[in-house]
Protein backbone atom coordinates (compact mmCIF):
# COMPACT_ATOMS: atom_id res chain seq x y z
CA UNK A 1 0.00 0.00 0.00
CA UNK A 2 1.17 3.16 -1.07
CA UNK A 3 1.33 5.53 1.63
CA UNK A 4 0.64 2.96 4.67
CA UNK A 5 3.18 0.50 4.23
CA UNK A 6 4.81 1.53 7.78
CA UNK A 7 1.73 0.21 9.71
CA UNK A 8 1.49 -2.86 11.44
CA UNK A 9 -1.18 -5.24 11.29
CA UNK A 10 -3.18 -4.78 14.58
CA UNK A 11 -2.40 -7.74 16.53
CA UNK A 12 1.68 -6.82 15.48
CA UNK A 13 1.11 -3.66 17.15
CA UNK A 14 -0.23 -4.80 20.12
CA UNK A 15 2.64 -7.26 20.90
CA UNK A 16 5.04 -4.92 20.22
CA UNK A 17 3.11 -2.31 22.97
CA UNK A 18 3.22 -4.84 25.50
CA UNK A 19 7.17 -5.88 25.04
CA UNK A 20 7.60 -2.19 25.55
CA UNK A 21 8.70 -1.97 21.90
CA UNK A 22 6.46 1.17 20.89
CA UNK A 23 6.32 4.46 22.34
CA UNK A 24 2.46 5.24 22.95
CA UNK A 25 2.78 8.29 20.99
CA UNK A 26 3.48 5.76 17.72
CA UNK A 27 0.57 3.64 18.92
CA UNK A 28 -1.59 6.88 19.35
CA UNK A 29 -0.40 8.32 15.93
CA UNK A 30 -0.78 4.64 14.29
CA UNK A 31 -4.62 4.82 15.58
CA UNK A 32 -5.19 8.31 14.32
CA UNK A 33 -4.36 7.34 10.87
CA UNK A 34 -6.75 4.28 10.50
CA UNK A 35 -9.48 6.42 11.99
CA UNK A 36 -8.69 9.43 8.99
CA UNK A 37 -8.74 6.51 6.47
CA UNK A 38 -11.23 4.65 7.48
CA UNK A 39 -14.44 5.85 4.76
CA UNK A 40 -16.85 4.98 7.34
CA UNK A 41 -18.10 8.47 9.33
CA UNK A 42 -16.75 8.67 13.07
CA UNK A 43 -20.26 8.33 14.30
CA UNK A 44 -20.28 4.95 12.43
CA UNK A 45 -17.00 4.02 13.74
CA UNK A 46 -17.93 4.44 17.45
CA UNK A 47 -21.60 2.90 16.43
CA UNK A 48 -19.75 -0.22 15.56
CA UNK A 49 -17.62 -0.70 18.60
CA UNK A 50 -20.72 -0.41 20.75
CA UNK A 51 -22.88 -2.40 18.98
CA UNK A 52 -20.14 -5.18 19.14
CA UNK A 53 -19.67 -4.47 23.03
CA UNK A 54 -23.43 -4.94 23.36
CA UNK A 55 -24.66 -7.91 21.22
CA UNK A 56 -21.67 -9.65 22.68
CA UNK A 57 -22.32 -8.95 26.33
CA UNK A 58 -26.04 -10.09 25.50
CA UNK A 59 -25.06 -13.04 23.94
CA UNK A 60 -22.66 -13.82 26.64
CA UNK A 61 -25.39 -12.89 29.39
CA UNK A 62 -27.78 -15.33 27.94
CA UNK A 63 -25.67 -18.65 26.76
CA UNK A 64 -22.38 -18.22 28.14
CA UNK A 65 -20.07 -21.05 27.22
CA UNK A 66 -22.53 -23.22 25.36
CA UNK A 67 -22.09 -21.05 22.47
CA UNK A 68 -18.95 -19.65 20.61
CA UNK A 69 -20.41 -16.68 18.67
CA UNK A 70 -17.98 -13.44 17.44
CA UNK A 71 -20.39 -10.51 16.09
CA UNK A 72 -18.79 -8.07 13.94
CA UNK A 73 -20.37 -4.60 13.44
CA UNK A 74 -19.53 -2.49 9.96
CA UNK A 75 -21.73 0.86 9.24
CA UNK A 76 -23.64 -0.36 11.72
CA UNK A 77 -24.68 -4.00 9.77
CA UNK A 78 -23.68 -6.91 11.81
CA UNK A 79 -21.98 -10.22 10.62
CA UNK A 80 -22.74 -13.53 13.47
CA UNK A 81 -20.05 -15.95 12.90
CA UNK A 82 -19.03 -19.04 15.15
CA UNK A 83 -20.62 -21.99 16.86
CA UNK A 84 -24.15 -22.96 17.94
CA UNK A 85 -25.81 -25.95 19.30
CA UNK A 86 -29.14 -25.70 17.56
CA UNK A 87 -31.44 -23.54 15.07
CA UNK A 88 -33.21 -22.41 18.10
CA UNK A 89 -30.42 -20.39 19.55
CA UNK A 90 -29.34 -19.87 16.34
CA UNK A 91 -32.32 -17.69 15.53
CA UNK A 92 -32.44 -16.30 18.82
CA UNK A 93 -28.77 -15.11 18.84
CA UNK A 94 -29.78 -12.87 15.60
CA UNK A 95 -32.98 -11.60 17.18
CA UNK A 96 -30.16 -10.52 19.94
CA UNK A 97 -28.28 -8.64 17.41
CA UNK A 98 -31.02 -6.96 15.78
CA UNK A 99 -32.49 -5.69 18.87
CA UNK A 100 -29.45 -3.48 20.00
CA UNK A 101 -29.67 -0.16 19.24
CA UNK A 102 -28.34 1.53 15.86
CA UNK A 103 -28.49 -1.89 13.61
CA UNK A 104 -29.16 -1.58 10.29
CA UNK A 105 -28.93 -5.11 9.28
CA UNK A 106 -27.72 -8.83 10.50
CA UNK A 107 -26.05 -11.55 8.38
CA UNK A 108 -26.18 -14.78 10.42
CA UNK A 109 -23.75 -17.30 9.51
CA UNK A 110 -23.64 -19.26 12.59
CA UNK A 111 -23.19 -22.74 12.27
CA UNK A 112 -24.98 -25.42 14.03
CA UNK A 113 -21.81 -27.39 15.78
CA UNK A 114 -19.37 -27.91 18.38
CA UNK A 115 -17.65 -25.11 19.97
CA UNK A 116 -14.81 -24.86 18.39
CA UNK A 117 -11.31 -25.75 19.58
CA UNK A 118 -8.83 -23.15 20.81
CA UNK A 119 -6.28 -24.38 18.13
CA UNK A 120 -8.75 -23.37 15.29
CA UNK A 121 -9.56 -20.27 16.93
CA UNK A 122 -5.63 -19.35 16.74
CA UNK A 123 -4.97 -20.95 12.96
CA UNK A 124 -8.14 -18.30 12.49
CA UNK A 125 -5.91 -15.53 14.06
CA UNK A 126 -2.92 -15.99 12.12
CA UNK A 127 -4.65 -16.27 9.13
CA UNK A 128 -6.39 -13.35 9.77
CA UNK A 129 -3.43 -11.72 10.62
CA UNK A 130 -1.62 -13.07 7.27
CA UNK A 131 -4.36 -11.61 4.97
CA UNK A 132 -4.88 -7.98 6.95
CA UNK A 133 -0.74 -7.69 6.71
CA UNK A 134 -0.45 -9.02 2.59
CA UNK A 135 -3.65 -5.87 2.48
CA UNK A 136 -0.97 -3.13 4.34
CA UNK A 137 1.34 -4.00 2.22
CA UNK A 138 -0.24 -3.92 -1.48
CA UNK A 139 0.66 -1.28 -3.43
CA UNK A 140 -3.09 -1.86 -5.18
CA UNK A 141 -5.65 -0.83 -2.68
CA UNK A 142 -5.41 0.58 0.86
CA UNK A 143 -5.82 -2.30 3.33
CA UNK A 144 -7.13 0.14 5.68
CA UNK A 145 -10.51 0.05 3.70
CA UNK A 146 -10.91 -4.00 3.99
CA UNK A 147 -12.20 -5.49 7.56
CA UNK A 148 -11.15 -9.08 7.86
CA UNK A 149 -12.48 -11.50 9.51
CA UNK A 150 -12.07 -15.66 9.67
CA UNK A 151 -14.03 -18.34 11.08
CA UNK A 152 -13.20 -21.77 10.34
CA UNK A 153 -10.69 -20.79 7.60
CA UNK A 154 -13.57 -18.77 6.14
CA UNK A 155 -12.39 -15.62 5.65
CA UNK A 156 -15.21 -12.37 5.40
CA UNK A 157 -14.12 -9.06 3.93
CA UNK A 158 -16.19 -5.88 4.74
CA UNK A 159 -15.32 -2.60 3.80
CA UNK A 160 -16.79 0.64 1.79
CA UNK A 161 -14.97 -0.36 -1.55
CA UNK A 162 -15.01 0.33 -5.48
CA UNK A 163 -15.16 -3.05 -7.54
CA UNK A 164 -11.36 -3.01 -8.48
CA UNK A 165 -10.58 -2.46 -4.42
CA UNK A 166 -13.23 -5.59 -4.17
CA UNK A 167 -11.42 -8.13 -6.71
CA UNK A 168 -7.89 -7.38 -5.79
CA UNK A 169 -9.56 -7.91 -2.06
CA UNK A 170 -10.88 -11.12 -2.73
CA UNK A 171 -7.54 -12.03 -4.49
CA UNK A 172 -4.93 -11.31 -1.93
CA UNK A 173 -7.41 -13.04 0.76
CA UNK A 174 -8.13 -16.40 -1.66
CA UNK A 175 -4.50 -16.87 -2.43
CA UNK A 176 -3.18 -16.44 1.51
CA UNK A 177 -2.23 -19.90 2.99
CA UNK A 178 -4.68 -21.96 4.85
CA UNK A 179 -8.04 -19.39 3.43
CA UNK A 180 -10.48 -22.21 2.51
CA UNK A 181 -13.20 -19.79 1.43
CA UNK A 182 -13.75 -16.06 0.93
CA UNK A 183 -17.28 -14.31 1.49
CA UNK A 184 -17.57 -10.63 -0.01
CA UNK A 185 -19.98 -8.10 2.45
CA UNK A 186 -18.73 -5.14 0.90
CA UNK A 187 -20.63 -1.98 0.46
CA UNK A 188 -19.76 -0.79 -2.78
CA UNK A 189 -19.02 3.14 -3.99
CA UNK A 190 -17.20 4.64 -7.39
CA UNK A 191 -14.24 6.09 -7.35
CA UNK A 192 -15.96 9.45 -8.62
CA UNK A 193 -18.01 9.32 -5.24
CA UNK A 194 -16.52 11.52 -2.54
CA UNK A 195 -16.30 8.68 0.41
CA UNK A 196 -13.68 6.91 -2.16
CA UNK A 197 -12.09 9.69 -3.53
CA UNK A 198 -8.08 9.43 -2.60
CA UNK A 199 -7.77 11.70 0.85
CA UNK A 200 -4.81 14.21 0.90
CA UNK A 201 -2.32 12.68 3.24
CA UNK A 202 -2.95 13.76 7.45
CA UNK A 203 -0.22 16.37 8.44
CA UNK A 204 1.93 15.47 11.39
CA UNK A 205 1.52 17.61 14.14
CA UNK A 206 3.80 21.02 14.25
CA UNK A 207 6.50 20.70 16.50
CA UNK A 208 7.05 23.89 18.76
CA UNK A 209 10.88 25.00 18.41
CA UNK A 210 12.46 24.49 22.16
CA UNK A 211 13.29 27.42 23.57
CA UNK A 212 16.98 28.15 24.63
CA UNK A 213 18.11 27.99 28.43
């Protein structure tokens, strides 16, 4: 990716916060870069996190550990991925989701089976991990723009995208090691629109000159 190359994937950043690696200011500066990228509005963006925060605590409230469900909240639609043990709390699980406040829509792609293992749930991480950091580093589309999730080696991509962003999307994520499937949930814009119109690069904050002793 053009400009962006110097980010980490998330879960790279983390780790390298908690081995003291990263100044906070980096960390700080890292985060305030996604958020000017990212196409979705800052209401949207703190919309999401809460409706995650909520459906999951719900979800959590009501089955606890007989169910292994992630929800994942973009513009405010909601993806249900992970592990059920029957259509009944299948259906209820989405009636959860679209009862929280600020959901537009729910995709429900919870699958009626064992909770899954914590080995698959970390083969899921890395490959997540794999695709997000092959999208930072393309120099075709900005991986910024491209949520990724995976469950069970399936691997969902959600974003605010133009078709070419989409295809070279689906490509990077389909040809990653271990990626058994890809599922598109993109919203889709033109690159004439102004949400995917290339943004003018954010200015790094003005340093005061120190003043002599």
């Amino acid at each position: 990716m053009r400009a962006l190359q110097f980010l980490l994937p998330a879960a790279l950043l983390a780790a390298a916060l908690l081995q003291g690696c990263m100044p906070v200011a980096m960390v700080g500066a890292g985060a305030a870069v996604v958020a000017f990228e990212d196409r979705r509005t800052t209401g949207a963006q703190v919309d999401d996190e809460t409706i995650e925060l909520r459906a999951g605590n719900r979800v959590d409230d009501r089955f606890g550990n007989r169910v292994h469900v992630n929800v994942t909240s973009y513009n405010r639609y909601v993806l249900l991925t992970g592990e059920v043990p029957d259509e009944a709390a299948r259906s209820e699980i989405e009636k959860i989701a679209r009862s929280v406040t600020n959901v537009l829509g729910v995709t429900n792609d919870l699958q009626v089976a064992g909770v899954s293992s914590a080995t698959s749930r970390s083969n899921d991480t890395f490959i997540t991990t794999s695709v997000k950091t092959r999208m930072l580093n393309s120099d075709k589309f900005n991986g910024i723009h491209v949520k990724v999730v995976t469950e069970a080696s399936v691997v969902y991509l959600l974003g605010v995208v133009t078709e070419q962003e989409a295809a070279d999307a689906v490509e990077l994520a389909r040809t990653t090691s271990g990626v058994r499937k890809v599922v598109k949930m993109f919203e889709y814009c033109k690159p004439t629109d102004e949400i995917c119109a290339p943004r003018p690069p954010s200015k790094p904050a003005e340093q005061r000159p120190r003043s002599s002793p």
